[in-house]
Structures are given as C-alpha cells and as structure tokens.
Protein backbone atom coordinates (compact mmCIF):
# COMPACT_ATOMS: atom_id res chain seq x y z
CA UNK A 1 44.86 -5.70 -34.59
CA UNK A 2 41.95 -8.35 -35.05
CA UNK A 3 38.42 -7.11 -34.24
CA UNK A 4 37.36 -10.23 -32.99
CA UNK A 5 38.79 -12.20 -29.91
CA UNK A 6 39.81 -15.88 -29.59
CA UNK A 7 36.32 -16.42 -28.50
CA UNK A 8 34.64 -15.20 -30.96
CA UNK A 9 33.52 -11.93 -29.40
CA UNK A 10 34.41 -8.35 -30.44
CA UNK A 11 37.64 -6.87 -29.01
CA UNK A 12 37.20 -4.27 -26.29
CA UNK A 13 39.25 -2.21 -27.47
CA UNK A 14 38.05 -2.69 -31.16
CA UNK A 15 35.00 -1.17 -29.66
CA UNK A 16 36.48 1.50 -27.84
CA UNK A 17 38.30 2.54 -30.93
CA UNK A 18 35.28 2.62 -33.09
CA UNK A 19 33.58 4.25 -30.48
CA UNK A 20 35.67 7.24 -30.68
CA UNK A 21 36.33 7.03 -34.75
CA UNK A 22 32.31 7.87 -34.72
CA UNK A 23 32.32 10.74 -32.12
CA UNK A 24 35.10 12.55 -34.18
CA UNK A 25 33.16 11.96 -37.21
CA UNK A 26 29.96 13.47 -35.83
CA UNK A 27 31.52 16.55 -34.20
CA UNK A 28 33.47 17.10 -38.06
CA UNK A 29 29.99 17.10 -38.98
CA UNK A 30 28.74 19.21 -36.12
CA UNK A 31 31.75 21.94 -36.74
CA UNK A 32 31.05 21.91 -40.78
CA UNK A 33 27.67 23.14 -40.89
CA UNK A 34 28.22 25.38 -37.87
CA UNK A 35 30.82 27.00 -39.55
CA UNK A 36 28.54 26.95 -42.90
CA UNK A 37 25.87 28.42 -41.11
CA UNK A 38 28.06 31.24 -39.48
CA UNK A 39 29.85 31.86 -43.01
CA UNK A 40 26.00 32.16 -44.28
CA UNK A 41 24.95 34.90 -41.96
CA UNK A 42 28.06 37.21 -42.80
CA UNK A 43 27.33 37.33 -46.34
CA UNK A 44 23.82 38.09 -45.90
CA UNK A 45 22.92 42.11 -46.30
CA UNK A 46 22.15 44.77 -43.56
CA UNK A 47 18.52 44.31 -43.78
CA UNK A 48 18.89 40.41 -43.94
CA UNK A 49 20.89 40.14 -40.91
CA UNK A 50 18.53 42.33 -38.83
CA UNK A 51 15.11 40.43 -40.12
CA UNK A 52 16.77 37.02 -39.58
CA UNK A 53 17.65 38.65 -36.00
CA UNK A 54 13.91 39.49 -35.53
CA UNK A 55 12.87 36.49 -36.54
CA UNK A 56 14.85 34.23 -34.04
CA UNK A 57 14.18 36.64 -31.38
CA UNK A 58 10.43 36.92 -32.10
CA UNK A 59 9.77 32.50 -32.15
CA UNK A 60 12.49 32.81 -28.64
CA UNK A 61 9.57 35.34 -27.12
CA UNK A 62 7.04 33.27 -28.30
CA UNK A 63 8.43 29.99 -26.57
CA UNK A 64 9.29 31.82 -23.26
CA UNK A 65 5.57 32.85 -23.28
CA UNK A 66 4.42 29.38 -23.90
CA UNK A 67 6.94 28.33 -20.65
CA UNK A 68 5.03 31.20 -18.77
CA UNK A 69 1.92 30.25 -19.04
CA UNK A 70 2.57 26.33 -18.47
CA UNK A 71 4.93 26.87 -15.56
CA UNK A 72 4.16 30.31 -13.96
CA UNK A 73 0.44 30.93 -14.29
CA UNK A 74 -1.35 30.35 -11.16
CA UNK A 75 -4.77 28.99 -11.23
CA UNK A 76 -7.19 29.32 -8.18
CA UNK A 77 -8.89 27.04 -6.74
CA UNK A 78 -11.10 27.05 -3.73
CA UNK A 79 -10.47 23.59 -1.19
CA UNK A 80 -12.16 23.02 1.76
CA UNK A 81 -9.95 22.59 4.89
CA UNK A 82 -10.53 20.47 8.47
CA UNK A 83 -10.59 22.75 11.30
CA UNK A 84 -10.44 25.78 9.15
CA UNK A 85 -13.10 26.59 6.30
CA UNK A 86 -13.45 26.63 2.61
CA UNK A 87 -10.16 28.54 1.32
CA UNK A 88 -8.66 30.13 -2.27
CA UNK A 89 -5.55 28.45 -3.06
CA UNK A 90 -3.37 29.68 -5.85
CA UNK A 91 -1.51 26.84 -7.81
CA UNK A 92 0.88 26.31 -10.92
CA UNK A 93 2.00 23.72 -12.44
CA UNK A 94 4.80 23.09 -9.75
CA UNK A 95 2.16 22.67 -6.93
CA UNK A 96 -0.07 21.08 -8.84
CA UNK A 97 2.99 18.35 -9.03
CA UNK A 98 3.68 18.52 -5.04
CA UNK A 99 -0.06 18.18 -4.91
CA UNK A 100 0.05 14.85 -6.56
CA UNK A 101 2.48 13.79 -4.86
CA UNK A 102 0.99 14.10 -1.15
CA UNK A 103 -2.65 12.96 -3.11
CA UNK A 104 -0.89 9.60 -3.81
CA UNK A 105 1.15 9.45 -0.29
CA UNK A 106 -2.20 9.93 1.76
CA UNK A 107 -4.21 7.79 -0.02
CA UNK A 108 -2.00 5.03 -0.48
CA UNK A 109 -1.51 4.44 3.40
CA UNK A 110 -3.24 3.28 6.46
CA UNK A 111 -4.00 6.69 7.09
CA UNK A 112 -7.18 7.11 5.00
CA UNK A 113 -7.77 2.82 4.72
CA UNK A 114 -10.40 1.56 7.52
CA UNK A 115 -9.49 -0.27 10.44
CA UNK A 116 -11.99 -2.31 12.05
CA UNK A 117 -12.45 -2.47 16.04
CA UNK A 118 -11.74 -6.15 15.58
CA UNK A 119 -9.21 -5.85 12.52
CA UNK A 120 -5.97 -5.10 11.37
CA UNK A 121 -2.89 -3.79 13.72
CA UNK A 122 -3.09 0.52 15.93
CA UNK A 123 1.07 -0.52 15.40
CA UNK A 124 1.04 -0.43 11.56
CA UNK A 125 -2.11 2.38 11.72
CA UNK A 126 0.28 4.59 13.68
CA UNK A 127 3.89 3.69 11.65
CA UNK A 128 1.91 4.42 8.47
CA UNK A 129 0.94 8.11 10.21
CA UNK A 130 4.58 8.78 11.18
CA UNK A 131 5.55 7.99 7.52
CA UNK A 132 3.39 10.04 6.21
CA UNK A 133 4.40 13.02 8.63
CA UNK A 134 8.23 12.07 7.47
CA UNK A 135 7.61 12.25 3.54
CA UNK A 136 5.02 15.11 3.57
CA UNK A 137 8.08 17.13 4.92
CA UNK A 138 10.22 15.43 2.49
CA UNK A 139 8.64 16.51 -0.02
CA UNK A 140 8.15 20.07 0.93
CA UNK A 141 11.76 20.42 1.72
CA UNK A 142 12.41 19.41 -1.45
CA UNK A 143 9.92 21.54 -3.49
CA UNK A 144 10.39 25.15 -4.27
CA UNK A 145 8.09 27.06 -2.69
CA UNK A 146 5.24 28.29 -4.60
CA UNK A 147 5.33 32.02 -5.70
CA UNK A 148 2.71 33.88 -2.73
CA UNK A 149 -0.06 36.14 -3.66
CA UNK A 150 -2.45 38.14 -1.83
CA UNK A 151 -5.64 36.43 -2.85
CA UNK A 152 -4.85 32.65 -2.39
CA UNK A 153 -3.16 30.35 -0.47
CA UNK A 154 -0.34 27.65 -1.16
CA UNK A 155 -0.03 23.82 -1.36
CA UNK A 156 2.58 24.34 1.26
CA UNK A 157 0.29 25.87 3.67
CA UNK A 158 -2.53 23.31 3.15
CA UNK A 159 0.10 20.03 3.42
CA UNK A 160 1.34 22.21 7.03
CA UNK A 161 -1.93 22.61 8.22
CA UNK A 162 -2.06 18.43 7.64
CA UNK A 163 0.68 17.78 9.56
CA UNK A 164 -0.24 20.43 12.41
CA UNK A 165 -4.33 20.48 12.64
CA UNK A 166 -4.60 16.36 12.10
CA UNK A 167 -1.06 14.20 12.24
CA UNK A 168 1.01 15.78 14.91
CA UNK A 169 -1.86 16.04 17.78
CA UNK A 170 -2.75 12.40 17.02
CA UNK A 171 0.81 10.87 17.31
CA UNK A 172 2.01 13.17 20.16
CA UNK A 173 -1.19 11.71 22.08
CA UNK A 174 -1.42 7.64 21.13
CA UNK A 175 2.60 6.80 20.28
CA UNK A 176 3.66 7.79 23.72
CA UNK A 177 0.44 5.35 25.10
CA UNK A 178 1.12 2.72 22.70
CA UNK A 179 5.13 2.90 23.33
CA UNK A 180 4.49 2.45 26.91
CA UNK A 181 1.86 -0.31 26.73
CA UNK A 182 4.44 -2.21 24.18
CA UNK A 183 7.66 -1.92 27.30
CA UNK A 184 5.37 -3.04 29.77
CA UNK A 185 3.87 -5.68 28.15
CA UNK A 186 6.65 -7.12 25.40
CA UNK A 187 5.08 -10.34 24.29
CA UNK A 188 1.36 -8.84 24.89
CA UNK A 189 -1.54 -8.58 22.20
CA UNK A 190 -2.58 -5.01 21.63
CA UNK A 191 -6.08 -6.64 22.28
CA UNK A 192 -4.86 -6.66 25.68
CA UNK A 193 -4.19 -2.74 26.00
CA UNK A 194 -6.99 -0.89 27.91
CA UNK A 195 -6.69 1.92 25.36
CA UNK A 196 -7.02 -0.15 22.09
CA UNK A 197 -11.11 0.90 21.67
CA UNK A 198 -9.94 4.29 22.59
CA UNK A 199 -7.01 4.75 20.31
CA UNK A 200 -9.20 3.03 17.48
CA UNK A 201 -11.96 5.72 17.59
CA UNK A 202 -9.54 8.51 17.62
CA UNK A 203 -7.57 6.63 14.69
CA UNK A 204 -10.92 7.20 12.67
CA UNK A 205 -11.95 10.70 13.59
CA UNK A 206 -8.22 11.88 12.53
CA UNK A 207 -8.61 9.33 9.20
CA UNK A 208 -11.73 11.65 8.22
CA UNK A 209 -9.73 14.94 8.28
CA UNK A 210 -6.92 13.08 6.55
CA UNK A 211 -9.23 12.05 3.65
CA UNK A 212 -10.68 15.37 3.49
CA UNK A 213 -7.12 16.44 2.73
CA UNK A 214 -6.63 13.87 0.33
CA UNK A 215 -9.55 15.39 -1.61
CA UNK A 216 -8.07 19.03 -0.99
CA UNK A 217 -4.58 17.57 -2.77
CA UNK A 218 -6.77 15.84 -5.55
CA UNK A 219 -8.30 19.49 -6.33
CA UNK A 220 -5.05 21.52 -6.65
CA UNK A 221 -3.67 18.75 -7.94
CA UNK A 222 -6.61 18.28 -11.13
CA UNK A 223 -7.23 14.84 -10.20
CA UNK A 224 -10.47 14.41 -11.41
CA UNK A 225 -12.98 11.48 -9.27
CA UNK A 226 -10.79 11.26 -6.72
CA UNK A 227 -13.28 9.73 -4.53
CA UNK A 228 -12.98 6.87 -7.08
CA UNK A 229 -9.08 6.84 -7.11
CA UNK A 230 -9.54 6.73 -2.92
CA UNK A 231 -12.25 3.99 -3.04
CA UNK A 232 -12.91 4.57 0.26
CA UNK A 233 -15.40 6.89 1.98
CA UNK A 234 -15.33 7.42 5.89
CA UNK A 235 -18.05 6.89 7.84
CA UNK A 236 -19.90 9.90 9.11
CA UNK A 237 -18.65 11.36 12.55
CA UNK A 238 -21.06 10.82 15.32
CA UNK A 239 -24.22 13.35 15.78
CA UNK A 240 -22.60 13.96 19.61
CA UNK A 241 -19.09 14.32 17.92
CA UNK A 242 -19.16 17.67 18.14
CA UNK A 243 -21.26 18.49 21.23
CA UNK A 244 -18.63 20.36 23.71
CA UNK A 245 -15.85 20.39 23.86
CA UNK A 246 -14.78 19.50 20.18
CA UNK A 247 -11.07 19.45 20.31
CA UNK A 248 -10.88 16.84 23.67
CA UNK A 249 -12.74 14.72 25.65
CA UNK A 250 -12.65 14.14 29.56
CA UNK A 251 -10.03 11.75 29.43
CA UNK A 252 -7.75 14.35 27.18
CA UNK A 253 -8.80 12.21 24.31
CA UNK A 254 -8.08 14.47 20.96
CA UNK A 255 -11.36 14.65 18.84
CA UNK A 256 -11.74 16.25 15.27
CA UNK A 257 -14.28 18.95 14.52
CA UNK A 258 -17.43 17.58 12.67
C-alpha cells in the first residue's frame, strides 16, 4: 500500500494506520513498566512495603490538605450592601469565582455606564437590566452553592439581594411604562414619552445601588482598584433623596435609599 496518494498527499488511511501502530506502542510501554513497577513492590521486604505505603499515603494527605485550603477555606470579608448595611460574608475560592463573574457582568453593561438626560437610548438602558437579571440567575443556577456558616453570609445571598432590593422593582415599574408607550406610539421617539425625564432619574438612582454591588462583587471577588476597572463613579444622590418617603415618590416613582 503506498503512503502517499496520486496527489502527492499522505494516504488517509496510511495515517490512520500509523496512528494506531503508535497507540499500541505507547500502551506496550505503559503495561511494561506497570508491570515492572508492580513486580518491584512484591519483592520488596515487610518493612519496605509498609514504609513505601506510608510514604505514598503521607505526600496523598499532604496534597488533599493543599486542595483544602485552596478550595474549602472560607475567608471573610465584610461588604457593604444597598438597602441593608455593612455585612460579613464568608467566601472560598468557588465564590470568589461566581464573584468575578457577576463583577465583570455588572460592570460591563448599561447598568452601571451613565446615561445622559439628552443621551443614549431608556430601550437599551432597560434590555441591558433584564440581561443582567437573566445571567445573574444563570450563573447562580449554575454554581454550587457556597458551604453556609453561622458568622457570614454568601455570594448567593448578596447577587439575590441585587436582583430583589435594585433590578426587579426597577423593571417591574418602567418596562410595563415603556412597553406601553412603544404600542401606542410605534414609529415615536422616546423623546416624545412623558415619562422619559422620569424613567431617566430613576435609571440613575437604581445605577448607584448597582455599582455599589459591583464594588461588593469586586471585594469577595479580590479584585483589587475596582473603582479603576469600573472607570466610572456615580454622581452623588440628591441631599432631598432621602427626605420621606425613601422607597417611592407621589407618583409611585421607586427611589433608592441614600
């Protein structure tokens, strides 16, 4: 059989064959010095066989104490949360890597980028909020959940509180509004909707909670100058933010505590 074909180029089956003429070679290998290594240990003495034992078994503890303490020790860390207060939160090297990953999906979206009152699309502002919503749940339904203990809390409850405390009361209120605004009016500027300033204020006060999360995920997560990695810093809420009635307005506008 020719190794070549008419063409010039190697025959497929050429390479197939050599293939698995190389694989049978390298498990005879494989087999030789197992079976070397096995003949080895049964010639050995008593005494030889059991330090040899001890041996193995003392470098196998070592290495699953090594994996412990990379994978299994939790760290605290304290995080300050919107709406709530400055918290412990207990973190391994799991959450630190689901911390991470909702560090780089908040900070990467509208949801903690400006938006003008002249500038930029609520549309986009609000599909960039729903995605967020969608993958932070993504992700936590794909994550294991990290191991609870009595003095801390988790990265699971502080991405939750995100999409209870800040996302969810902001969408529930403004996509409805916006939805209806867009059916009535098809071919309409949202300049045009009587809710735009409106919808654009509360767009900011809920961006300000969002980046304070951002920073929360940057802690458990070990990101160090995370303000730097965000680039972007919020203007500060309003002296008469907070006055009243913090959580709504007249109008049943949804505010954000200062």
């Amino acid at each position: 059989m020719s190794a070549a074909q008419p063409g010039g180029g190697p025959n497929p089956r050429w390479r197939v064959l050599r293939g698995t003429t190389f694989r049978l070679l390298g498990a005879a290998v494989i087999g030789t010095l197992t079976g070397l290594a096995v003949f080895s240990l049964t010639q050995v003495t008593s005494r030889s066989l059991f330090a040899i034992t001890g041996g193995a078994a003392g470098a196998a503890a070592v290495l699953a104490v090594q994996w412990y303490q990379r994978t299994a020790r939790l760290t605290e860390v304290k995080v300050t949360v919107p709406q709530l207060s400055e918290l412990t939160f207990a973190v391994n090297n799991d959450s630190r890597q689901v911390a991470w990953q909702m560090f780089v999906e908040t900070v990467t979206r509208v949801s903690t980028q400006p938006l003008a009152s002249d500038q930029g699309v609520v549309r986009e502002a609000l599909s960039s909020m729903y995605g967020l919503f969608a993958t932070t749940r993504e992700t936590l339904k794909a994550s294991r959940p990290t191991a609870t203990v009595p003095s801390g809390q988790t990265v699971e409850y502080l991405a939750i509180t995100m999409l209870n405390q800040a996302l969810r009361p902001f969408l529930s209120h403004w996509h409805p509004r916006l939805q209806e605004f867009e059916r009535a009016h098809p071919d309409g500027q949202e300049s045009a909707w009587p809710e735009n300033a409106a919808c654009r204020a509360a767009l900011r006060e809920v961006q300000r909670d969002i980046h304070d999360y951002a920073i929360g995920f940057a802690r458990l997560a070990g990101v160090r100058e995370a303000e730097a990695l965000i680039g972007v810093v919020p203007a500060p809420r309003s002296p008469g933010a907070g006055d009243g009635d913090d959580r709504a307005s007249a109008d049943g506008l949804p505010r954000t505590r200062s």
